[in-house]
Protein backbone atom coordinates (compact mmCIF):
# COMPACT_ATOMS: atom_id res chain seq x y z
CA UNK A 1 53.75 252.29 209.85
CA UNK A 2 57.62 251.15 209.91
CA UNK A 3 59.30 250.98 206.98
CA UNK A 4 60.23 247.24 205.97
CA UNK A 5 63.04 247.91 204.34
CA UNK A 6 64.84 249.21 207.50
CA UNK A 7 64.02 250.08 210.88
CA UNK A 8 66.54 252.15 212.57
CA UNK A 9 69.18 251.79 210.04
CA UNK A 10 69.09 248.17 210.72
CA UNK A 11 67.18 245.17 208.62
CA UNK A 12 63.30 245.17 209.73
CA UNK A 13 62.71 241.90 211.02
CA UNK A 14 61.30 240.43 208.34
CA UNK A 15 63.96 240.58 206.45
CA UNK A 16 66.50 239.24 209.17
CA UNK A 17 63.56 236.23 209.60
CA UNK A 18 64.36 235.13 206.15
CA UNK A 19 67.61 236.00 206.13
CA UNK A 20 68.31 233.91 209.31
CA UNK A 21 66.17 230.99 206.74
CA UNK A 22 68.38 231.46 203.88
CA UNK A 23 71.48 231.34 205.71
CA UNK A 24 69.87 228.44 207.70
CA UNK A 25 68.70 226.23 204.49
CA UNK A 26 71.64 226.83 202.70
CA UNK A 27 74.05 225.59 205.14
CA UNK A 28 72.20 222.60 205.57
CA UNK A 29 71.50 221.65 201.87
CA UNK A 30 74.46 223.33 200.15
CA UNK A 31 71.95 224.67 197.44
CA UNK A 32 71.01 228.06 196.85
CA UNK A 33 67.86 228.80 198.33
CA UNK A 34 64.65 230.23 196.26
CA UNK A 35 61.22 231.48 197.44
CA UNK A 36 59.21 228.33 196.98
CA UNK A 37 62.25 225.83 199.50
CA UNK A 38 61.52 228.54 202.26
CA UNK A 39 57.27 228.15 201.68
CA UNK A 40 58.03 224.82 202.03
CA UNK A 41 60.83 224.01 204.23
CA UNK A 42 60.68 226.95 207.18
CA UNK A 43 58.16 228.83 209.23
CA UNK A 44 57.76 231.73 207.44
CA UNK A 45 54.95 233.27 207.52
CA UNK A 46 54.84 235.29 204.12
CA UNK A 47 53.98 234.58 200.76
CA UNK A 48 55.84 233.47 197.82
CA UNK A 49 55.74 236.91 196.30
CA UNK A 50 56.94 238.77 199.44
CA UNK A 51 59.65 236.41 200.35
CA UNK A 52 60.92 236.93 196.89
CA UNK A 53 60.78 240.80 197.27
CA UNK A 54 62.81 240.63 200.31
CA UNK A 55 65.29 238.38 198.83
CA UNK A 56 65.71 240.59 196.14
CA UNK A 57 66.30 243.44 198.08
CA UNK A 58 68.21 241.73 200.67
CA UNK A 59 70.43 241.03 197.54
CA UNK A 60 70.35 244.65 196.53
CA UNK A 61 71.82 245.54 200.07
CA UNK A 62 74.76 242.64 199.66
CA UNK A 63 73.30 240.29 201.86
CA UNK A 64 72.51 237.80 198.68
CA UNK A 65 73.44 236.74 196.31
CA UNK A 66 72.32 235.09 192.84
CA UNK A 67 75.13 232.52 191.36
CA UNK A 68 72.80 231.86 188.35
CA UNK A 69 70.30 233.77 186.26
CA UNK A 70 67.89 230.97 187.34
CA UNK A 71 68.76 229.93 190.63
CA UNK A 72 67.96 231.31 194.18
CA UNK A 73 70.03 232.94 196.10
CA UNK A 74 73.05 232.25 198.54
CA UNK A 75 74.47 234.17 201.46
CA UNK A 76 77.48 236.94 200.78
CA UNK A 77 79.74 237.17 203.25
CA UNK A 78 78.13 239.79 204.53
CA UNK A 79 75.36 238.09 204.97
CA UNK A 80 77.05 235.08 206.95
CA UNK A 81 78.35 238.17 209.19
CA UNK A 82 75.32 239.49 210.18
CA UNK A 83 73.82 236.05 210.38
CA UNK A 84 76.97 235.12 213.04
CA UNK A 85 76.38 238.91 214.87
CA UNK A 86 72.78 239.10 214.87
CA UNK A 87 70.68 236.16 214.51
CA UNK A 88 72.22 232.59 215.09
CA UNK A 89 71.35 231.02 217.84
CA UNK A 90 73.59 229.20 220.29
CA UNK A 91 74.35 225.59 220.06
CA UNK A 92 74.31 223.59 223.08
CA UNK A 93 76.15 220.72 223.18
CA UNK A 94 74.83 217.31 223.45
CA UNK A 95 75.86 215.05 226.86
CA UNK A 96 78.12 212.81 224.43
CA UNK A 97 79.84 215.98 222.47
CA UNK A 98 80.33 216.99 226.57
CA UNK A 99 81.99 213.79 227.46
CA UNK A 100 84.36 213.47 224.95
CA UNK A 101 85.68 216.68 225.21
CA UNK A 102 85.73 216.44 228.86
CA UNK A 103 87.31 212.98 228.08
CA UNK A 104 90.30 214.94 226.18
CA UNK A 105 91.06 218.33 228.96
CA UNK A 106 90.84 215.20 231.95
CA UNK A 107 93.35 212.56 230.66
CA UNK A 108 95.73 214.60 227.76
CA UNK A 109 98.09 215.88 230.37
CA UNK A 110 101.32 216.85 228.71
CA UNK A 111 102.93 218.72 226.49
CA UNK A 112 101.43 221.56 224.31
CA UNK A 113 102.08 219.76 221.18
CA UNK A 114 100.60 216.92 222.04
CA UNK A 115 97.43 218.20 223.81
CA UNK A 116 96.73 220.70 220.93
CA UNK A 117 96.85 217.48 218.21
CA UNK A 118 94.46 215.12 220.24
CA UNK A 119 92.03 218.33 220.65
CA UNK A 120 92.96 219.11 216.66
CA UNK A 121 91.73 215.12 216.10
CA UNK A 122 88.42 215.58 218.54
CA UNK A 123 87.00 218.67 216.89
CA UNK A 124 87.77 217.12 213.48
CA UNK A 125 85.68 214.35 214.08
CA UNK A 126 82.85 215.86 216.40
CA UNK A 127 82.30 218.97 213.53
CA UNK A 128 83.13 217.10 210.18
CA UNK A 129 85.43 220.07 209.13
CA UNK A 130 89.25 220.36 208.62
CA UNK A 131 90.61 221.56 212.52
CA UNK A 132 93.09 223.73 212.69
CA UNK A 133 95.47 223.62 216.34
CA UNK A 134 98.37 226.59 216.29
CA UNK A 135 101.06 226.65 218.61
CA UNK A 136 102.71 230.05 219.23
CA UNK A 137 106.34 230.90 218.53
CA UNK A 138 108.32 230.58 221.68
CA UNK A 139 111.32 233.71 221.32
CA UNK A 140 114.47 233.42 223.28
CA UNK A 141 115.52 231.82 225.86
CA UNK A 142 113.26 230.27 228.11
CA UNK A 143 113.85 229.48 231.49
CA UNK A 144 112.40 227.18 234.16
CA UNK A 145 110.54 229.08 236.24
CA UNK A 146 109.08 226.26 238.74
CA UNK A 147 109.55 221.90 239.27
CA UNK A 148 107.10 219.67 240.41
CA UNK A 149 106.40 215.94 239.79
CA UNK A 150 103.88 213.18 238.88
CA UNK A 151 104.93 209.65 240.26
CA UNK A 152 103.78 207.25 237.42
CA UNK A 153 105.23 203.90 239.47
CA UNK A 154 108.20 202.77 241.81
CA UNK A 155 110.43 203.54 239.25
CA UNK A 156 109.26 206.08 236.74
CA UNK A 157 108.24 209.92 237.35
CA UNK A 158 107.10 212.94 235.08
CA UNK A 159 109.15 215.98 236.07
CA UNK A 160 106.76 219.02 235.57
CA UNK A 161 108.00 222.72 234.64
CA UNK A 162 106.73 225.81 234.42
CA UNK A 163 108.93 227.51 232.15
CA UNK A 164 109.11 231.39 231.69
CA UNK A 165 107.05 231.97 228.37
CA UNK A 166 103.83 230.75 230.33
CA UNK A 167 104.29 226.69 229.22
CA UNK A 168 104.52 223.47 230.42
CA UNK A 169 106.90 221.01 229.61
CA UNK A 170 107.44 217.33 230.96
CA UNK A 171 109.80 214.86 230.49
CA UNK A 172 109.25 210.93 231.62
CA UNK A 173 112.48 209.90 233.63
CA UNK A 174 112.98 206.21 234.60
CA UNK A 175 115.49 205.96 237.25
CA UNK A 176 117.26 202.62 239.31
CA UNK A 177 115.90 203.92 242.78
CA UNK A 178 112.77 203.76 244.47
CA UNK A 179 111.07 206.54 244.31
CA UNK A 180 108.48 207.86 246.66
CA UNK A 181 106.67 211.30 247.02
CA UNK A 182 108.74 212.28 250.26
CA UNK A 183 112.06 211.59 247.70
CA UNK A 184 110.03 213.46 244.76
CA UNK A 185 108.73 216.31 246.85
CA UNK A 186 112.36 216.56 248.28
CA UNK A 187 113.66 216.96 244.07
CA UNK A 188 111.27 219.35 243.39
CA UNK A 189 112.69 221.99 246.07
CA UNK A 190 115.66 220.93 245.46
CA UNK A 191 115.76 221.71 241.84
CA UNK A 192 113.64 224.76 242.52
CA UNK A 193 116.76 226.04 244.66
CA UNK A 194 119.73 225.42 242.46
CA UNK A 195 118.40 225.41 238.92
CA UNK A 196 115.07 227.37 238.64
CA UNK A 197 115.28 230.78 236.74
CA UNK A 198 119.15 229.42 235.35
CA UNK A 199 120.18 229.45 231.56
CA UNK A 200 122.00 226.66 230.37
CA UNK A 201 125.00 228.38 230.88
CA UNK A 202 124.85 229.04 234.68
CA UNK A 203 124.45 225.52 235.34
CA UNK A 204 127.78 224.81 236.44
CA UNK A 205 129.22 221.65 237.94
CA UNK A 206 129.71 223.55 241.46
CA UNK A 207 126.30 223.83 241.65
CA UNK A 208 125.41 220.19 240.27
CA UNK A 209 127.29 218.98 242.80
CA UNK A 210 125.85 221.36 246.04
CA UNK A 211 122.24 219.39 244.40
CA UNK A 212 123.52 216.34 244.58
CA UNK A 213 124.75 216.96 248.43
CA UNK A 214 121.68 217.88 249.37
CA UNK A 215 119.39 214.92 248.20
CA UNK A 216 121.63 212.56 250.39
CA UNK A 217 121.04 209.22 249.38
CA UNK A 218 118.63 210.03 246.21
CA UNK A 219 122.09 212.21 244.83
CA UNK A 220 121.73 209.84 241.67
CA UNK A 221 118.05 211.83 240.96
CA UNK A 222 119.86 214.95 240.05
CA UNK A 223 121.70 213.52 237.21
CA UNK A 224 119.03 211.70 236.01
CA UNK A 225 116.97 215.18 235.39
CA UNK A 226 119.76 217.57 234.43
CA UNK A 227 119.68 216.19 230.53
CA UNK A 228 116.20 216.63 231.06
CA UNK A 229 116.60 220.55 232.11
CA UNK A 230 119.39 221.15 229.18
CA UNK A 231 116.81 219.94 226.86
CA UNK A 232 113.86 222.00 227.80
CA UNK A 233 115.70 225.41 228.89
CA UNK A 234 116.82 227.89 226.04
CA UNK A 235 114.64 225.59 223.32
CA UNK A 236 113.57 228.13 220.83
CA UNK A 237 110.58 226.92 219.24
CA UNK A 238 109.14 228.02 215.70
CA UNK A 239 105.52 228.27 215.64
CA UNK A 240 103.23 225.34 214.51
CA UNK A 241 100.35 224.33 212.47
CA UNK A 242 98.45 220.74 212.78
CA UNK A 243 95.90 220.82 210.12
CA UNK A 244 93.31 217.40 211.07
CA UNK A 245 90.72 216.14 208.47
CA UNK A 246 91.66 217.89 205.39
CA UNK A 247 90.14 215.36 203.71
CA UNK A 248 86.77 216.32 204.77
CA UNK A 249 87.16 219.72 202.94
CA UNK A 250 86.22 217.18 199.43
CA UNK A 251 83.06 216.59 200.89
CA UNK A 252 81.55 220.34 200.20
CA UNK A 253 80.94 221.21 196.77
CA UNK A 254 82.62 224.72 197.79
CA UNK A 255 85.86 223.07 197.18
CA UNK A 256 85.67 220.60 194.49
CA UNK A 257 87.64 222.83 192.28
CA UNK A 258 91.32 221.38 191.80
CA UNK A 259 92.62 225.37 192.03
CA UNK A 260 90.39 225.54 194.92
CA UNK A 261 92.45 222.66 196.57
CA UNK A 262 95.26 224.16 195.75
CA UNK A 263 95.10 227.45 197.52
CA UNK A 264 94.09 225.98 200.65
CA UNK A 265 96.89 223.47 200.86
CA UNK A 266 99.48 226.78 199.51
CA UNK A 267 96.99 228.71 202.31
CA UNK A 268 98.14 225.60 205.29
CA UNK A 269 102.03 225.56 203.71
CA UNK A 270 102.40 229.19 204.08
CA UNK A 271 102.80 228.91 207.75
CA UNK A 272 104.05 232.62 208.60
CA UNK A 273 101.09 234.31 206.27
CA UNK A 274 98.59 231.48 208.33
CA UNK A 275 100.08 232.48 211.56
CA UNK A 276 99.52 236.23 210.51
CA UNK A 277 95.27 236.01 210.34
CA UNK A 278 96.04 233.75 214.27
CA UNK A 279 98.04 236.81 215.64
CA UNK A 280 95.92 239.55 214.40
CA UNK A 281 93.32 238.12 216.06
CA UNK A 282 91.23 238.81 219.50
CA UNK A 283 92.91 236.36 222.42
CA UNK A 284 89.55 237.03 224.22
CA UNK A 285 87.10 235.70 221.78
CA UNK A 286 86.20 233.81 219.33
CA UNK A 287 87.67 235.06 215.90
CA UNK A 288 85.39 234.49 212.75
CA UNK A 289 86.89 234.77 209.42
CA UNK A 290 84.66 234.87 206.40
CA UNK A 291 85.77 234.47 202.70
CA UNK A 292 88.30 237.06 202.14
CA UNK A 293 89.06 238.29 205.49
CA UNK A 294 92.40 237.75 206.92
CA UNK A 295 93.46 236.90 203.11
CA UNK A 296 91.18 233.24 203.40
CA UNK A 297 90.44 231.36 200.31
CA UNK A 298 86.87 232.23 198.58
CA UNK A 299 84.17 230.66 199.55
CA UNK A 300 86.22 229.66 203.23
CA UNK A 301 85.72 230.16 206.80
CA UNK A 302 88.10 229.85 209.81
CA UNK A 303 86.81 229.86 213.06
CA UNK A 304 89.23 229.73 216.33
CA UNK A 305 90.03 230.70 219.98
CA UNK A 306 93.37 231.43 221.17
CA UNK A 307 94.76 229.23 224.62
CA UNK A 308 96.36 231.11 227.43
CA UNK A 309 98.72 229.73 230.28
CA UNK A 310 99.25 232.23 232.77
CA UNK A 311 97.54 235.17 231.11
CA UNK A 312 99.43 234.63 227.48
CA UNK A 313 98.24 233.28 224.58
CA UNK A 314 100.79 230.09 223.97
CA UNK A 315 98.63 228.65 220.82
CA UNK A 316 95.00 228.51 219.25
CA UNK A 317 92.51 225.33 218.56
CA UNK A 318 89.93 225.95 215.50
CA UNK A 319 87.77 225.07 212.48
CA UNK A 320 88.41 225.55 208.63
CA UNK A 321 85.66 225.05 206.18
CA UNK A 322 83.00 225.65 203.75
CA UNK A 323 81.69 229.85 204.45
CA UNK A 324 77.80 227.48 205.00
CA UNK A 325 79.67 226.10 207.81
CA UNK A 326 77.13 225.11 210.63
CA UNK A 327 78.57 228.45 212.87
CA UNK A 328 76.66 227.41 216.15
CA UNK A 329 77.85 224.37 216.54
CA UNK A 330 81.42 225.20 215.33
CA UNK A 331 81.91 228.04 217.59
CA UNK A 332 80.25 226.17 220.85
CA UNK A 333 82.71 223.33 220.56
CA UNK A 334 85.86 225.61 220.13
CA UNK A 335 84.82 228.16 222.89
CA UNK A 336 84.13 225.20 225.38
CA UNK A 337 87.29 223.38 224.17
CA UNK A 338 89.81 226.26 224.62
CA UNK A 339 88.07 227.63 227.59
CA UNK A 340 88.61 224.54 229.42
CA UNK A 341 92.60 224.02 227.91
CA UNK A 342 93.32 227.72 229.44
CA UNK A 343 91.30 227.45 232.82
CA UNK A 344 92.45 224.08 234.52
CA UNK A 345 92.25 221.48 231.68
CA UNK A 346 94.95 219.29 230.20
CA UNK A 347 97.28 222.19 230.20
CA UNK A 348 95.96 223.78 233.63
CA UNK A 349 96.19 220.62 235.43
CA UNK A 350 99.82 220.47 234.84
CA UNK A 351 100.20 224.19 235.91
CA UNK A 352 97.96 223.26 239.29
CA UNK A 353 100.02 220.36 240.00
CA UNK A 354 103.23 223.10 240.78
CA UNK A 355 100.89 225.52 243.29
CA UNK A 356 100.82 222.32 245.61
């Protein structure tokens, strides 16, 4: 007969079945969670007395734990790790969740910043939690590695670059001429030929003119872009944090404390020890901090993806909030989100637009 305690140095699974029910009840009512809510409120087929042995003993192995003499029990970080490892169950997301995020990757084509705020402002509202959108430290110089375009009207175009750290910047330029894709698709290689892969610096006046030769009639085009080049190339950027919804974070009893508050606004302020938990973490997954790990505020999870652009990570989109967070749906939303931003969304579109 197997041993109920543990089967193959792992939790028999009766005890992961109520387990799974405590983590399950308690992230949903915000209570703890005693023998007689689980009789009443799951499927478990066990009686009052042997659900309260295994809770006890679940406790004994640091699964549990009891917050009052009284009260039932609540999950220990350890136990919302093994719950997020072993036994939650994916979230699918609904045909309206679907929609509005592909709403966001479809029509947010620009820059980083602004992309990783509107997704910061969708996950915010579509979870209830605090979102969390990072965007990596640029170092150095950057250069621009490739041009291409986006005619907006007759007058108006986006000028698109790839630039050397793996982003995309635009600028909007409004000039006096008519403009037409033949005259865009003309700038483009023109710009690719004379000022791709340049620093600031080797942008001489020689070679503004030899530009301005070359488009002919449309010379006028090459002035109206070069402010537009000085601004973007050799911009060292300092890493940023967009916190959206922190006022959701007073909704969970968790952090109703006013020193509570106060560590997790120090915790957002603190940009470079913030940035330190985002760096450490695995640019192939989904990262799942729990209470203390990565130096989080008690009682706290963080939940996040990193965003790549030509193979490196250039920021991260995510989820702060109560450690009862509902984990299935959290890490669907962010996995589907930042897939999406790295593979041919609102950032990919902008990178496909310079293969054509």
């Amino acid at each position: 007969m197997k041993n109920e305690l543990m089967v193959g140095g792992e939790l028999s699974e009766r005890k992961k079945l109520i387990l799974r029910s405590v983590v399950e009840s308690h992230i949903s009512s915000g209570e703890p969670i005693g023998s007689k809510y689980l009789m009443t409120n799951s499927d478990i087929p066990y009686s009052s007395a042997t659900i309260r042995n295994e809770m006890a003993e679940l406790e004994n192995l640091g699964y549990l734990e009891q917050p009052h003499t009284s009260a039932g029990r609540v999950p220990t970080g350890l136990g919302y790790r093994f719950y997020v490892d072993s036994l939650m169950e994916s979230y699918k997301l609904t045909a309206t969740e679907i929609v509005s995020l592909n709403n966001l990757i479809r029509n947010k084509m620009g820059e980083l910043n602004s992309i990783l705020k509107s997704a910061s402002k969708l996950i915010a509202s579509m979870t209830n939690y605090t979102s969390i959108a990072v965007k990596a430290k640029n170092a150095g110089t950057r250069l621009v590695e490739q041009f291409s375009y986006m005619l907006l009207d007759e007058r108006e175009f986006l000028l698109v670059m790839r630039m050397s750290d793996g982003t995309i910047a635009t600028k909007h330029i409004r000039t006096e001429i008519a403009l037409s894709d033949d005259i865009l698709r003309k700038l483009s290689d023109v710009l690719g030929k004379y000022f791709a892969n340049r620093a600031s610096e080797e942008v001489t006046l020689p070679i503004i003119m030899q530009a301005e030769t070359e488009m002919g009639n449309a010379s006028s085009l090459v002035s109206s872009v070069i402010k537009a080049i000085y601004e973007t190339i050799g911009k060292s950027e300092e890493a940023d944090i967009n916190v959206e919804g922190m006022n959701k974070l007073l909704e969970y009893p968790e952090f109703a404390g006013v020193e509570q508050m106060k560590q997790i606004i120090s915790m957002f302020e603190n940009k470079d020890d913030f940035m330190k938990i985002v760096e450490s973490a695995d640019d192939d997954k989904v990262n799942i901090f729990i209470g203390r790990d990565g130096e989080l505020v008690d009682h706290s999870a963080f939940v996040f993806k990193t965003i790549k652009v030509g193979g490196k990570a250039v920021g991260a989109i995510g989820v702060f909030g109560p450690s009862r967070m509902d984990y299935s749906k959290v890490i669907s939303t962010v996995e589907y989100l930042s897939q999406n931003l790295s593979d041919g969304g609102a950032v990919g579109l902008l990178g496909d637009a310079l293969k054509d």
